[in-house]
C-alpha atoms as a PDB file:
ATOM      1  CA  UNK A   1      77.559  -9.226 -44.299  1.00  0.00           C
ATOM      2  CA  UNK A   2      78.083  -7.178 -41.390  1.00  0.00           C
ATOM      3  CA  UNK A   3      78.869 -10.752 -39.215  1.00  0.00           C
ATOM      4  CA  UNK A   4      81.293 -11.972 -41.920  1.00  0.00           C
ATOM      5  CA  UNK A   5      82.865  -8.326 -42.224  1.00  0.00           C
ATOM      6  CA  UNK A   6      83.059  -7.002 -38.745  1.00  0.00           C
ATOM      7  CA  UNK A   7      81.202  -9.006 -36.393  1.00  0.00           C
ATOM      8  CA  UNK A   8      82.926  -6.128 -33.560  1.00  0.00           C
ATOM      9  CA  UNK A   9      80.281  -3.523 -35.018  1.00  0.00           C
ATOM     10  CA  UNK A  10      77.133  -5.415 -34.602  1.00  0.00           C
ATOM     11  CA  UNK A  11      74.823  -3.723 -31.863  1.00  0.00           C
ATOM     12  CA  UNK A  12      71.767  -4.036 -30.619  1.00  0.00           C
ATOM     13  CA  UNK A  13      70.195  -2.454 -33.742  1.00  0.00           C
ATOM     14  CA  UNK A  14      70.930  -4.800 -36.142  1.00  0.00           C
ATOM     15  CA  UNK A  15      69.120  -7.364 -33.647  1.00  0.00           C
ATOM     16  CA  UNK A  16      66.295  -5.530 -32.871  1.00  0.00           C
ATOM     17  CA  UNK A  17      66.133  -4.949 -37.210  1.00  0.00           C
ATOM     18  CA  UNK A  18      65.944  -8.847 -37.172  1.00  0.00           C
ATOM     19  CA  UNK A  19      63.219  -8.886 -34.623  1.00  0.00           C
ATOM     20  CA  UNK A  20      60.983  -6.228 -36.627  1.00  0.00           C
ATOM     21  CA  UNK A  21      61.598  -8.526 -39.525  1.00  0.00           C
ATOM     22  CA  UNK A  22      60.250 -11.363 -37.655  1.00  0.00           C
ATOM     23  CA  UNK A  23      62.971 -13.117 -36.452  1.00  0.00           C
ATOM     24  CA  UNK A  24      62.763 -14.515 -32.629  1.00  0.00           C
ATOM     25  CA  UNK A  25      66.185 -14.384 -30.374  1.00  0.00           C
ATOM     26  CA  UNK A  26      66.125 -18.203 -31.006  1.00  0.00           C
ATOM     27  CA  UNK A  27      66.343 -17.424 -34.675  1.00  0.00           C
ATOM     28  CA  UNK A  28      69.061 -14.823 -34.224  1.00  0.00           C
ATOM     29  CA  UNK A  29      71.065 -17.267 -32.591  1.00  0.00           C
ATOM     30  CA  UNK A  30      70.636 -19.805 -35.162  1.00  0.00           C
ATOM     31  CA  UNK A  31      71.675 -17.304 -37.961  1.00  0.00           C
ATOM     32  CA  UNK A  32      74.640 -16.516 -36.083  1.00  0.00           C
ATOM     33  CA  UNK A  33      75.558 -19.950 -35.580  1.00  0.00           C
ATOM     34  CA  UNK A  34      75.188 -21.148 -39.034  1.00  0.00           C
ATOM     35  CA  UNK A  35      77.043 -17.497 -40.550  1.00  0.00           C
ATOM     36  CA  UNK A  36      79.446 -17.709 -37.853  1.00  0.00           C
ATOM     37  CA  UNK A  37      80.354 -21.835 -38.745  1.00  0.00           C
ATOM     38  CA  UNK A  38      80.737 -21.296 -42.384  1.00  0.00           C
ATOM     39  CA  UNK A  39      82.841 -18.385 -41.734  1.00  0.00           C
ATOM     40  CA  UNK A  40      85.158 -20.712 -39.694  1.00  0.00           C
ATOM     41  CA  UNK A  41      85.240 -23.479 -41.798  1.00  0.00           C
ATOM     42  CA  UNK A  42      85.623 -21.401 -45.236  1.00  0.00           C
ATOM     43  CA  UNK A  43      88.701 -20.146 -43.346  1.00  0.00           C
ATOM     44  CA  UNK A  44      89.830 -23.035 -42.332  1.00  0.00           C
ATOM     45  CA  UNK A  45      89.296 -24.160 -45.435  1.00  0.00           C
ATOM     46  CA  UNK A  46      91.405 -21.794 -47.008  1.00  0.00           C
ATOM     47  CA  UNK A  47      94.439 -22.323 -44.319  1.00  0.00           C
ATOM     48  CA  UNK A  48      94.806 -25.650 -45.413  1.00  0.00           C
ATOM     49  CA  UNK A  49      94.235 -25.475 -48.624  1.00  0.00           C
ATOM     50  CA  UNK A  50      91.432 -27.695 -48.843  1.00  0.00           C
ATOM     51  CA  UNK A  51      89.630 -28.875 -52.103  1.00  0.00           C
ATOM     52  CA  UNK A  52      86.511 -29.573 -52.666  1.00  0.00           C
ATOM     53  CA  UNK A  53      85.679 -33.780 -53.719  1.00  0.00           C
ATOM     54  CA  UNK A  54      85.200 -33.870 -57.139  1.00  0.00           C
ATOM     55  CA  UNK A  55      83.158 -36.838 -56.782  1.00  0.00           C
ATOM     56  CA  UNK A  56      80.659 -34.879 -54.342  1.00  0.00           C
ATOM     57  CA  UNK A  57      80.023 -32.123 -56.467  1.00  0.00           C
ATOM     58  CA  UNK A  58      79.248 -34.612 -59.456  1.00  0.00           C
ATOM     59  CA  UNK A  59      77.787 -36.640 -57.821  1.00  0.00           C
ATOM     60  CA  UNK A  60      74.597 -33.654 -56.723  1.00  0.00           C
ATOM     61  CA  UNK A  61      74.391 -31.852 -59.569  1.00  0.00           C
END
């Protein structure tokens, strides 16, 4: 949440939390990537006032 929030406030902490947890700095950068890339494209998303395909969502459900 903290990422999506106010990525500015993220410190060293919250990476070294990850690492206790388990996570490797490979990993950390892979979460990052994927939060940070949904982040972008949600807004983007919302900027354009894209729709989901209704065909898509019937299609995998």
């Amino acid at each position: 949440a903290k990422l999506t929030e106010n990525s500015a406030a993220i410190e060293e902490t919250d990476r070294q939390t990850l690492r206790d947890a388990g996570f490797s700095d490979r990993d950390i950068w892979d979460i990052g990537s994927v939060a940070g890339f949904f982040n972008m494209t949600n807004r983007v998303a919302s900027a354009s006032d894209m729709r989901p395909n209704t065909e898509y969502h019937s299609s995998h459900r």
